[in-house]
C-alpha atoms as a PDB file:
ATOM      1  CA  UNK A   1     107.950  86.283 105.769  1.00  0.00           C
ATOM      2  CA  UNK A   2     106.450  86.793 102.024  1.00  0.00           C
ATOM      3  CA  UNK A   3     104.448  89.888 103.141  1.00  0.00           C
ATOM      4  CA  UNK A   4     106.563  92.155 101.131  1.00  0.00           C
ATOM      5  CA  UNK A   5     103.577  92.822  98.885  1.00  0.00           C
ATOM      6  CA  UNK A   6     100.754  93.841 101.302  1.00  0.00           C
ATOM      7  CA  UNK A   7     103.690  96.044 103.796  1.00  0.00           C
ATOM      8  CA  UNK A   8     103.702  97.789  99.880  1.00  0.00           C
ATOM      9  CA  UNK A   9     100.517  98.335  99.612  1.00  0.00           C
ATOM     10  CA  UNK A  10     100.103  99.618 103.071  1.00  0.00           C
ATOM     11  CA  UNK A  11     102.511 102.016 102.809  1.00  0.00           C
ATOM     12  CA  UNK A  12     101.249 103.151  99.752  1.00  0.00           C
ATOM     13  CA  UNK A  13      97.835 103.402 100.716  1.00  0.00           C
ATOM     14  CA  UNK A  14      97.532 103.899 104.740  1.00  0.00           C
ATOM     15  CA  UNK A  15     101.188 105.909 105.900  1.00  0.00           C
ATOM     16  CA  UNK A  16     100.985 109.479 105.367  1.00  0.00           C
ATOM     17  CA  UNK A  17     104.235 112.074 106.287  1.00  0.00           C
ATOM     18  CA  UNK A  18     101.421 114.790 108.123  1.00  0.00           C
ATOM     19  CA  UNK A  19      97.839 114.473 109.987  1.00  0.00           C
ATOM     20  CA  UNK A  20      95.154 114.819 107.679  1.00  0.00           C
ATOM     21  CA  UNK A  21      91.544 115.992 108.857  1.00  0.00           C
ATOM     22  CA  UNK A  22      90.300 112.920 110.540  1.00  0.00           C
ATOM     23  CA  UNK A  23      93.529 112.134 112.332  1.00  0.00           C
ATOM     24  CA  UNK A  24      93.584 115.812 114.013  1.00  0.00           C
ATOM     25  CA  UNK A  25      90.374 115.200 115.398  1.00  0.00           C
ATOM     26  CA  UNK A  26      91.079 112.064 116.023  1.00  0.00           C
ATOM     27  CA  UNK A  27      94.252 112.996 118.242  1.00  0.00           C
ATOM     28  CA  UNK A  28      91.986 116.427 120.023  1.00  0.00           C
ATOM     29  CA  UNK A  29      89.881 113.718 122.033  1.00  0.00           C
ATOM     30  CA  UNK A  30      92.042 111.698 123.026  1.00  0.00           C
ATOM     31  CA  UNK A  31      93.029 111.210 127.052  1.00  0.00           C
ATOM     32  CA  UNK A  32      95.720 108.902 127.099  1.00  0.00           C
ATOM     33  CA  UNK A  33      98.653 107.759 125.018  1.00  0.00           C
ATOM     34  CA  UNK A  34     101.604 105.756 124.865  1.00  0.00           C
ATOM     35  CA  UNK A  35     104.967 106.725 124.513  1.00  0.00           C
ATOM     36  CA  UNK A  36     107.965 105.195 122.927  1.00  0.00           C
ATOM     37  CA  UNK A  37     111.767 106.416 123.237  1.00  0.00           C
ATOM     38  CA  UNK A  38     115.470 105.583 123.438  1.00  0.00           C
ATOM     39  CA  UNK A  39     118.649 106.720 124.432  1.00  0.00           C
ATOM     40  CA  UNK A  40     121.740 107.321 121.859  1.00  0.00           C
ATOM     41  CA  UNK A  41     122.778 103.449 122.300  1.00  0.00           C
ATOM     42  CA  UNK A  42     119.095 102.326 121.214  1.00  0.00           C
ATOM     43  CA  UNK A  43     118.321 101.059 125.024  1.00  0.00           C
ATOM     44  CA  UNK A  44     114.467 101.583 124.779  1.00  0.00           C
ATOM     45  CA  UNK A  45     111.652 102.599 127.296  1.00  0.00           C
ATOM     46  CA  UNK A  46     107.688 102.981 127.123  1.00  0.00           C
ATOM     47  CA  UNK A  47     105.785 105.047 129.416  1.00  0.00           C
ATOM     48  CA  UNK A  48     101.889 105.960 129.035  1.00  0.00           C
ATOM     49  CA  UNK A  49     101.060 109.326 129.084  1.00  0.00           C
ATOM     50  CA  UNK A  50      97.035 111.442 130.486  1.00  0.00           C
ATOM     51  CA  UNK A  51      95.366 114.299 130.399  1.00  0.00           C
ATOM     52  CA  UNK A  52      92.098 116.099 129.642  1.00  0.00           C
ATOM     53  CA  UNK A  53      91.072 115.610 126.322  1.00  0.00           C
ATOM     54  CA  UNK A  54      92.959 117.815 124.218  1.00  0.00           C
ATOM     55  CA  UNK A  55      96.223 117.182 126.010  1.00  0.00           C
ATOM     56  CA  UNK A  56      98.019 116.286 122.696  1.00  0.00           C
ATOM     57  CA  UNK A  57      97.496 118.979 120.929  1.00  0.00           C
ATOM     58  CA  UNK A  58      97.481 119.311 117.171  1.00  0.00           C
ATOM     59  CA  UNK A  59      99.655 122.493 116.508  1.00  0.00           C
ATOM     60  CA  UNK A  60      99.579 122.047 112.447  1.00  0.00           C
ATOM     61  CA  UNK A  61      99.282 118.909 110.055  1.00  0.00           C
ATOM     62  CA  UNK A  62     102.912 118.224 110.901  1.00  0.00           C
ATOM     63  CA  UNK A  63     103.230 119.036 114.548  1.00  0.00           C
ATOM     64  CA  UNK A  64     101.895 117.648 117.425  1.00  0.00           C
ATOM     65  CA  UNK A  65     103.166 118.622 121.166  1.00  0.00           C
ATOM     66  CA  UNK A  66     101.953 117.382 124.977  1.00  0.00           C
ATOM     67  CA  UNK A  67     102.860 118.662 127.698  1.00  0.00           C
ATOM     68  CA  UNK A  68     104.909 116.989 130.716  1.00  0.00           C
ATOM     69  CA  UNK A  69     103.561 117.353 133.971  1.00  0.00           C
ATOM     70  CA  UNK A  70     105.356 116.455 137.655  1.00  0.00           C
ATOM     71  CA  UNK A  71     106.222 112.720 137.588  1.00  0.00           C
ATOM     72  CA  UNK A  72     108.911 110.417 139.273  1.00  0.00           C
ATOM     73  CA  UNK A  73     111.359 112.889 139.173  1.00  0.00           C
ATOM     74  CA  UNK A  74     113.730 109.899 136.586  1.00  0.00           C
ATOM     75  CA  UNK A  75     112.835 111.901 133.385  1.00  0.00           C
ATOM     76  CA  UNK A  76     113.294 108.743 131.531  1.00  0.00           C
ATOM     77  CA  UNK A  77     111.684 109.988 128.239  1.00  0.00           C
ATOM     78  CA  UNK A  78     112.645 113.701 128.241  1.00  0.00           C
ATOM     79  CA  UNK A  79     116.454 111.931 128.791  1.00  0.00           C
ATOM     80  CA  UNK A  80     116.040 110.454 126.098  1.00  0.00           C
ATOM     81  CA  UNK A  81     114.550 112.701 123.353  1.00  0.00           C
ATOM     82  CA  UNK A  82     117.667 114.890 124.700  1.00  0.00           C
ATOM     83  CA  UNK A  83     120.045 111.965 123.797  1.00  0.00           C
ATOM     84  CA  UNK A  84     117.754 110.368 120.310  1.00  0.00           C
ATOM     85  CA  UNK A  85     114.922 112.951 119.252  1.00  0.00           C
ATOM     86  CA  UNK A  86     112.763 109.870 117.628  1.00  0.00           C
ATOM     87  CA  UNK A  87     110.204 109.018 118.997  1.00  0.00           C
ATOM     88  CA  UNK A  88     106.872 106.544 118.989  1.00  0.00           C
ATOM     89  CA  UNK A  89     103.630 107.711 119.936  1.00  0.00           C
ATOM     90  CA  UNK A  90     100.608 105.090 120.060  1.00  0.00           C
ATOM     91  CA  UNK A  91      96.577 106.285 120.533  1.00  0.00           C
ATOM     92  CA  UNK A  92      94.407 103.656 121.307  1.00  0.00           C
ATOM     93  CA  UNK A  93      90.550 104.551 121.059  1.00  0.00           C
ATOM     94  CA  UNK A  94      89.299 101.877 123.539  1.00  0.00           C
ATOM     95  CA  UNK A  95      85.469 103.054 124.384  1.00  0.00           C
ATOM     96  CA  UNK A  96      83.956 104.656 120.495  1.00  0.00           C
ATOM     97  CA  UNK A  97      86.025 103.895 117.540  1.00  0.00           C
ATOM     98  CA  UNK A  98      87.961 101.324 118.907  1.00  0.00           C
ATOM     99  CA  UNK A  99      90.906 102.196 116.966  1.00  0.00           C
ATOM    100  CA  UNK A 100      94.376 103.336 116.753  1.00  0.00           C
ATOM    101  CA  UNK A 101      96.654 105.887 115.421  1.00  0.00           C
ATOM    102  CA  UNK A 102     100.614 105.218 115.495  1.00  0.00           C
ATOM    103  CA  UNK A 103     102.692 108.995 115.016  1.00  0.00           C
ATOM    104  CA  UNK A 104     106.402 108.612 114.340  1.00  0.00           C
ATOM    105  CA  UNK A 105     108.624 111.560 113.757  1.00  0.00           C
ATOM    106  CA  UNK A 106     111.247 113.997 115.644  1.00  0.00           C
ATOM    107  CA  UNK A 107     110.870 115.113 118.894  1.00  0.00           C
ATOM    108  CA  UNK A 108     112.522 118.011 121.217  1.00  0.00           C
ATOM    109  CA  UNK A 109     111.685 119.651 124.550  1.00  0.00           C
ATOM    110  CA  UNK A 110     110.350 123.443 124.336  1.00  0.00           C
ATOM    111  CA  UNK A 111     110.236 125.425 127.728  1.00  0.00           C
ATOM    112  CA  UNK A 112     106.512 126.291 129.020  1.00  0.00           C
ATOM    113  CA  UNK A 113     107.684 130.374 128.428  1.00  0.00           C
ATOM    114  CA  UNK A 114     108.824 129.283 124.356  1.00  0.00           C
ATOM    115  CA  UNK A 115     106.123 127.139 123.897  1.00  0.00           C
ATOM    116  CA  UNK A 116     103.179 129.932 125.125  1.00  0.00           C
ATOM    117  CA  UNK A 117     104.904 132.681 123.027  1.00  0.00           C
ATOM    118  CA  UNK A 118     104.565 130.703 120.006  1.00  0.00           C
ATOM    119  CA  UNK A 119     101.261 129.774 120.338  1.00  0.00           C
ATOM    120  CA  UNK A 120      99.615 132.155 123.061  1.00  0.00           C
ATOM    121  CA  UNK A 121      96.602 129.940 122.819  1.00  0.00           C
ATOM    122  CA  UNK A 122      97.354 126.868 125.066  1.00  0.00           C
ATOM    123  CA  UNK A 123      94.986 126.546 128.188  1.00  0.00           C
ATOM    124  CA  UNK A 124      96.482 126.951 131.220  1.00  0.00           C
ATOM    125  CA  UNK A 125      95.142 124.407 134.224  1.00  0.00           C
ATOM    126  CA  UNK A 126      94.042 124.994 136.914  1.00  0.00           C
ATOM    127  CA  UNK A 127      95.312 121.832 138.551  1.00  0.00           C
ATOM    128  CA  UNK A 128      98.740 121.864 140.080  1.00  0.00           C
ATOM    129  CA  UNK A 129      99.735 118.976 139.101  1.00  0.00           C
ATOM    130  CA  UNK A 130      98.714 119.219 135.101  1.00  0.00           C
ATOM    131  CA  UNK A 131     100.710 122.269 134.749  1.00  0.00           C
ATOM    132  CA  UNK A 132     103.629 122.042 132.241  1.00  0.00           C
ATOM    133  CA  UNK A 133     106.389 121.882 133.250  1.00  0.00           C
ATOM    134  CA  UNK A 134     107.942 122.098 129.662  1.00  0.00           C
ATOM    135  CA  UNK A 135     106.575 120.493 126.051  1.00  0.00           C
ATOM    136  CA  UNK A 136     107.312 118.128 123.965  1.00  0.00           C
ATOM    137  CA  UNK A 137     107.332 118.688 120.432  1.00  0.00           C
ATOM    138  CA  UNK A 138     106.824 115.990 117.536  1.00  0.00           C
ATOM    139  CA  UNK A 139     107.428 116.486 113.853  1.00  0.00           C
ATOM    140  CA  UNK A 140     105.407 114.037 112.478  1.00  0.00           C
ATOM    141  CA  UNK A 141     107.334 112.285 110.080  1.00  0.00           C
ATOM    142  CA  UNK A 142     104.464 108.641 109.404  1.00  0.00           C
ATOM    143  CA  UNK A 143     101.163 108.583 110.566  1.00  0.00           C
ATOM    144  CA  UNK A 144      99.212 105.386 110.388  1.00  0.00           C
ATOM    145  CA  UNK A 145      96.140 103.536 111.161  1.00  0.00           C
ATOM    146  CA  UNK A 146      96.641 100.845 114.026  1.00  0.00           C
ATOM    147  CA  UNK A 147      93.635  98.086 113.148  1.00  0.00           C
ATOM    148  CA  UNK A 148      90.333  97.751 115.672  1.00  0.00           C
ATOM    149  CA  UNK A 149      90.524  93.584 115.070  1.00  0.00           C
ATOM    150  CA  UNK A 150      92.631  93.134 118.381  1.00  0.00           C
ATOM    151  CA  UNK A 151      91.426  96.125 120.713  1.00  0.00           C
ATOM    152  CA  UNK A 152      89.135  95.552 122.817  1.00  0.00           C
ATOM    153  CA  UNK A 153      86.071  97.782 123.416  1.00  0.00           C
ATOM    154  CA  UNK A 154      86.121  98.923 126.773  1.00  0.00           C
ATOM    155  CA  UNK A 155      83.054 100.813 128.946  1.00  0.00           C
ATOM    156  CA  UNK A 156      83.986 104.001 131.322  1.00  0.00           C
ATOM    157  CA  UNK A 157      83.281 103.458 134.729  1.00  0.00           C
ATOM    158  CA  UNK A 158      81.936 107.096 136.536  1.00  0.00           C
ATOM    159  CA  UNK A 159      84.171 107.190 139.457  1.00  0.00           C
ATOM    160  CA  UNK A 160      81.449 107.673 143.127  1.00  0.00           C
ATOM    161  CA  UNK A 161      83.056 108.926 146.258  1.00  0.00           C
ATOM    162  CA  UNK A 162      86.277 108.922 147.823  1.00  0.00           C
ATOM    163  CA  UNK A 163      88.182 105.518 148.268  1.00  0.00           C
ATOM    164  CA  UNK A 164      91.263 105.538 150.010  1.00  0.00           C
ATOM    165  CA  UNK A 165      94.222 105.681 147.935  1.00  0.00           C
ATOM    166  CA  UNK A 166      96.214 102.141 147.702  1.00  0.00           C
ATOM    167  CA  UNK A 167      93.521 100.283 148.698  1.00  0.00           C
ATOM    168  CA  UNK A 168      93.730  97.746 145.605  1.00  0.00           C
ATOM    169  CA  UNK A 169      91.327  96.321 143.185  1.00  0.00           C
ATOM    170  CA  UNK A 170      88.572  96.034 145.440  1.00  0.00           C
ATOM    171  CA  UNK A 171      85.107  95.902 144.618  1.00  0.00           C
ATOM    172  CA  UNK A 172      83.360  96.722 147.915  1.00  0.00           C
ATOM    173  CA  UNK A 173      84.842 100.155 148.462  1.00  0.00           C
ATOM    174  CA  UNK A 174      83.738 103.227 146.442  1.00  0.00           C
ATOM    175  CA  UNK A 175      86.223 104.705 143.874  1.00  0.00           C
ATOM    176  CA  UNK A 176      88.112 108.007 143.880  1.00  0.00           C
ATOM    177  CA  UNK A 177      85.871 110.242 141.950  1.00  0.00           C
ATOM    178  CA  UNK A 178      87.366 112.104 139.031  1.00  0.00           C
ATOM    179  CA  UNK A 179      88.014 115.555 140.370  1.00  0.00           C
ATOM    180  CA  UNK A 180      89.778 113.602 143.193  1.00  0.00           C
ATOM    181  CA  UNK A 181      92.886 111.776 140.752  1.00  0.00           C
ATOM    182  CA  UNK A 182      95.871 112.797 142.301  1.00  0.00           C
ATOM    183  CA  UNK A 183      97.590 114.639 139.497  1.00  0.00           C
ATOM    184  CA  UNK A 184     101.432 115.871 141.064  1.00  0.00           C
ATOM    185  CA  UNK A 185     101.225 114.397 143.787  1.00  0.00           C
ATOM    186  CA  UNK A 186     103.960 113.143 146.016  1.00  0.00           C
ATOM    187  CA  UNK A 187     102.047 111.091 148.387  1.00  0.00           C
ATOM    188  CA  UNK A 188     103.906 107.286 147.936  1.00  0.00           C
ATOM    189  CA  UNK A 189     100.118 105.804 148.746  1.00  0.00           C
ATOM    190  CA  UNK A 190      98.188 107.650 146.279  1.00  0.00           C
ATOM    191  CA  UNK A 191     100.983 107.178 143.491  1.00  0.00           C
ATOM    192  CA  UNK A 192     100.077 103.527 144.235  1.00  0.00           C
ATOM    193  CA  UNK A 193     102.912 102.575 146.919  1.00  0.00           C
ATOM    194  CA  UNK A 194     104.950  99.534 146.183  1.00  0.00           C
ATOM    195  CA  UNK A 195     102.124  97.877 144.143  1.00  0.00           C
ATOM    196  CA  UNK A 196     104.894  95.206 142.581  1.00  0.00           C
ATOM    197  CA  UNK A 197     106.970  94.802 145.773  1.00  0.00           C
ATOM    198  CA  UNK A 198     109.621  95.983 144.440  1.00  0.00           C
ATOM    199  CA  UNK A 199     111.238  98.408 147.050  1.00  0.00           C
ATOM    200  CA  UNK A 200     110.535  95.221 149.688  1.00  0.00           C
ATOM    201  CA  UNK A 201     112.319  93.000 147.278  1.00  0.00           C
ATOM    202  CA  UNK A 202     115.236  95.527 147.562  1.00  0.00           C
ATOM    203  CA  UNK A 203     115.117  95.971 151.212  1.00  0.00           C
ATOM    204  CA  UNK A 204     114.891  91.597 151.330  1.00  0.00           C
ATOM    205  CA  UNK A 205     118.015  91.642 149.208  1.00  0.00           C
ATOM    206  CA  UNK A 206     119.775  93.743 151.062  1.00  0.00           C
ATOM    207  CA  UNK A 207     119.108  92.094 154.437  1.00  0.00           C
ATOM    208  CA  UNK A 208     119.941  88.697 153.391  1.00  0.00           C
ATOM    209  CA  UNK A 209     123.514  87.959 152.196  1.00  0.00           C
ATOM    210  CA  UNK A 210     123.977  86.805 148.619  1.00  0.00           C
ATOM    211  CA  UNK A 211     125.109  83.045 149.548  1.00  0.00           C
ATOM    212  CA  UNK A 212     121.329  82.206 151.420  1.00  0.00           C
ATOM    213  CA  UNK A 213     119.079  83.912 149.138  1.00  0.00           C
ATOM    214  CA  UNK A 214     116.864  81.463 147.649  1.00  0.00           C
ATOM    215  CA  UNK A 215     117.461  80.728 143.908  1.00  0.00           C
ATOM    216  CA  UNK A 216     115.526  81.961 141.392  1.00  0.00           C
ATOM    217  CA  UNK A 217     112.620  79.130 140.432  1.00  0.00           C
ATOM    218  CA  UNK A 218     113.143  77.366 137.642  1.00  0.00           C
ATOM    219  CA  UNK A 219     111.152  78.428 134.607  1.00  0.00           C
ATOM    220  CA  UNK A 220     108.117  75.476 134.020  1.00  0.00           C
ATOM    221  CA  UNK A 221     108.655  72.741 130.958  1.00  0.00           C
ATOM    222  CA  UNK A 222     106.783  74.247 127.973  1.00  0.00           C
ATOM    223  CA  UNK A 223     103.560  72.122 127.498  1.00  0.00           C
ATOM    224  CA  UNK A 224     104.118  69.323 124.872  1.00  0.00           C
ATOM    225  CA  UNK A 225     101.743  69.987 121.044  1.00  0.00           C
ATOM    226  CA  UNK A 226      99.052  66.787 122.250  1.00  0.00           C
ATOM    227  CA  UNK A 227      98.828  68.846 125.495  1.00  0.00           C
ATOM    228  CA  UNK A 228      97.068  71.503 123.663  1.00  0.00           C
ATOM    229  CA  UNK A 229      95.200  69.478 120.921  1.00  0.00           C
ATOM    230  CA  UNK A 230      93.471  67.345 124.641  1.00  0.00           C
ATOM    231  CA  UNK A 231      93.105  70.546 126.069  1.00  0.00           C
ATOM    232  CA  UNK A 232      91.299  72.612 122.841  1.00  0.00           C
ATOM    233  CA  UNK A 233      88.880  68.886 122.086  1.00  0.00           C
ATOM    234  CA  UNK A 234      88.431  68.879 126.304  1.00  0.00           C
ATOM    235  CA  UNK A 235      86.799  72.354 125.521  1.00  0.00           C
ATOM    236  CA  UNK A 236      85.065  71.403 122.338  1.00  0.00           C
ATOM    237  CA  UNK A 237      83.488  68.578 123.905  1.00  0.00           C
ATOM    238  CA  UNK A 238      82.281  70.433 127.051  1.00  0.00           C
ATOM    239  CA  UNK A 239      80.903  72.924 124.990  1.00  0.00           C
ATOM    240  CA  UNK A 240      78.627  70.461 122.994  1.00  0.00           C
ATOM    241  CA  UNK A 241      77.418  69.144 125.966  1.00  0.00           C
ATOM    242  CA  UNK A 242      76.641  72.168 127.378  1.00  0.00           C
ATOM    243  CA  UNK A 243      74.521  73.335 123.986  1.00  0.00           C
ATOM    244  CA  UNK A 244      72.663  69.094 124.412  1.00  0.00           C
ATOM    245  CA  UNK A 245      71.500  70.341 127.630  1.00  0.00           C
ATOM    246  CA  UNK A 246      70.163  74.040 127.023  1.00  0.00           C
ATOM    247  CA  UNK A 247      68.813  72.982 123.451  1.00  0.00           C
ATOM    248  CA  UNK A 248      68.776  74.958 120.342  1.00  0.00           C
ATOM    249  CA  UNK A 249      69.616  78.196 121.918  1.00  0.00           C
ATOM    250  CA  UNK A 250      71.571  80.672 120.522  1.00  0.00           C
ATOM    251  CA  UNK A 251      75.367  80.399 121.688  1.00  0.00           C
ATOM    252  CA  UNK A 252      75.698  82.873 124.561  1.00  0.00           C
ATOM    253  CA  UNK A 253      79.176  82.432 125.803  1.00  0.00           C
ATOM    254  CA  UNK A 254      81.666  80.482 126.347  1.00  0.00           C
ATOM    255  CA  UNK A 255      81.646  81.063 130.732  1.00  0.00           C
ATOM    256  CA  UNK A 256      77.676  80.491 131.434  1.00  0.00           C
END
């Protein structure tokens, strides 16, 4: 796509083979990542991965290592890293720097015991649930800036009482508080329950005999390019008119 030039000069100037100074720091506060994998025939999976700050932990300038905790019981990832040790790792600052950091490199699962005896000084926690089960760890192989342009600066929300688990997206109800998140947990309410409807789906499909289940919808008529020119000057123009009525007022949105 004639970008040959700038990939170049990013590579040149932005990917480094280890964590320098500002990365590690970067990577000791984050909470949350996400995680990129596949198996030996390049079938690929994504999971997001949380913790206390600190969770990814910077072990040198070329190692980093997380732990994994109780989950879903599939071991998706850890399958994989046993079948294809590379792996993707993706922070995204979304509340101070708004930025990212992409890690590529090598990964392979440590037991808890191995990890500990190599370095003795890993916290232990006191929560069940965010108790290693083993480790993960990555030799960073590229380490690279992922630009603020597109990320969107987000506001933490302290958590007040106890909602009930599954209850939604309401706004009426108080949320969990922090101390509360159910980390381990088996409870099929509190993990969020069939959110998607999948397992009803299932249970549908299985009821119903292949010949009267309903076919699929069929997918809707991309809109034609006019459609989207009347749409973007049906915008414009509403827009003017709103700034003729309010007067010469600084633009303050485009949903007042």
């Amino acid at each position: 796509m004639g970008t040959a030039d700038r990939a170049d000069r990013f590579y040149d100037e932005q990917v480094l083979d280890h964590l320098n100074v500002r990365m590690r720091e970067f990577v000791g506060r984050q909470e949350m990542f996400f995680l990129a994998t596949s198996d030996r025939h390049g079938e690929c999976d994504s999971t997001f991965r949380a913790g206390p700050p600190g969770f990814l932990r910077v072990l040198d300038g070329r190692t980093l290592a997380y732990p994994e905790y109780r989950g879903n019981g599939v071991l998706a990832s850890l399958g994989n890293i046993e079948e294809n040790p590379h792996v993707g790792i993706l922070m995204v600052d979304f509340f101070r720097d708004r930025i990212g950091l992409h890690v590529n490199g090598r990964a392979r699962v440590v037991e808890d015991d191995e990890m500990r005896a190599h370095h003795p000084g890993l916290p232990v926690d006191p929560v069940p649930g965010r108790r290693a089960l083993v480790w993960v760890e990555v030799a960073v192989e590229e380490a690279y800036i992922h630009c603020a342009k597109h990320i969107p600066h987000l506001q933490k929300v302290p958590m007040r009482g106890r909602g009930r688990a599954g209850d939604g997206p309401r706004t009426d109800r108080p949320r969990e508080p922090e101390q509360g998140r159910a980390w381990g947990t088996d409870d099929v309410k509190r993990k969020g329950g069939d959110f998607f409807g999948a397992a009803a789906e299932a249970r549908e499909g299985r009821r119903t005999p292949p010949a009267e289940r309903p076919a699929a919808p069929a997918a809707p008529e991309p809109a034609r390019p006019e459609e989207w020119l009347e749409e973007a000057e049906r915008v414009l123009a509403e827009a003017r008119r709103r700034a003729a009525q309010k007067g010469p007022q600084p633009f303050s949105g485009w949903f007042r």
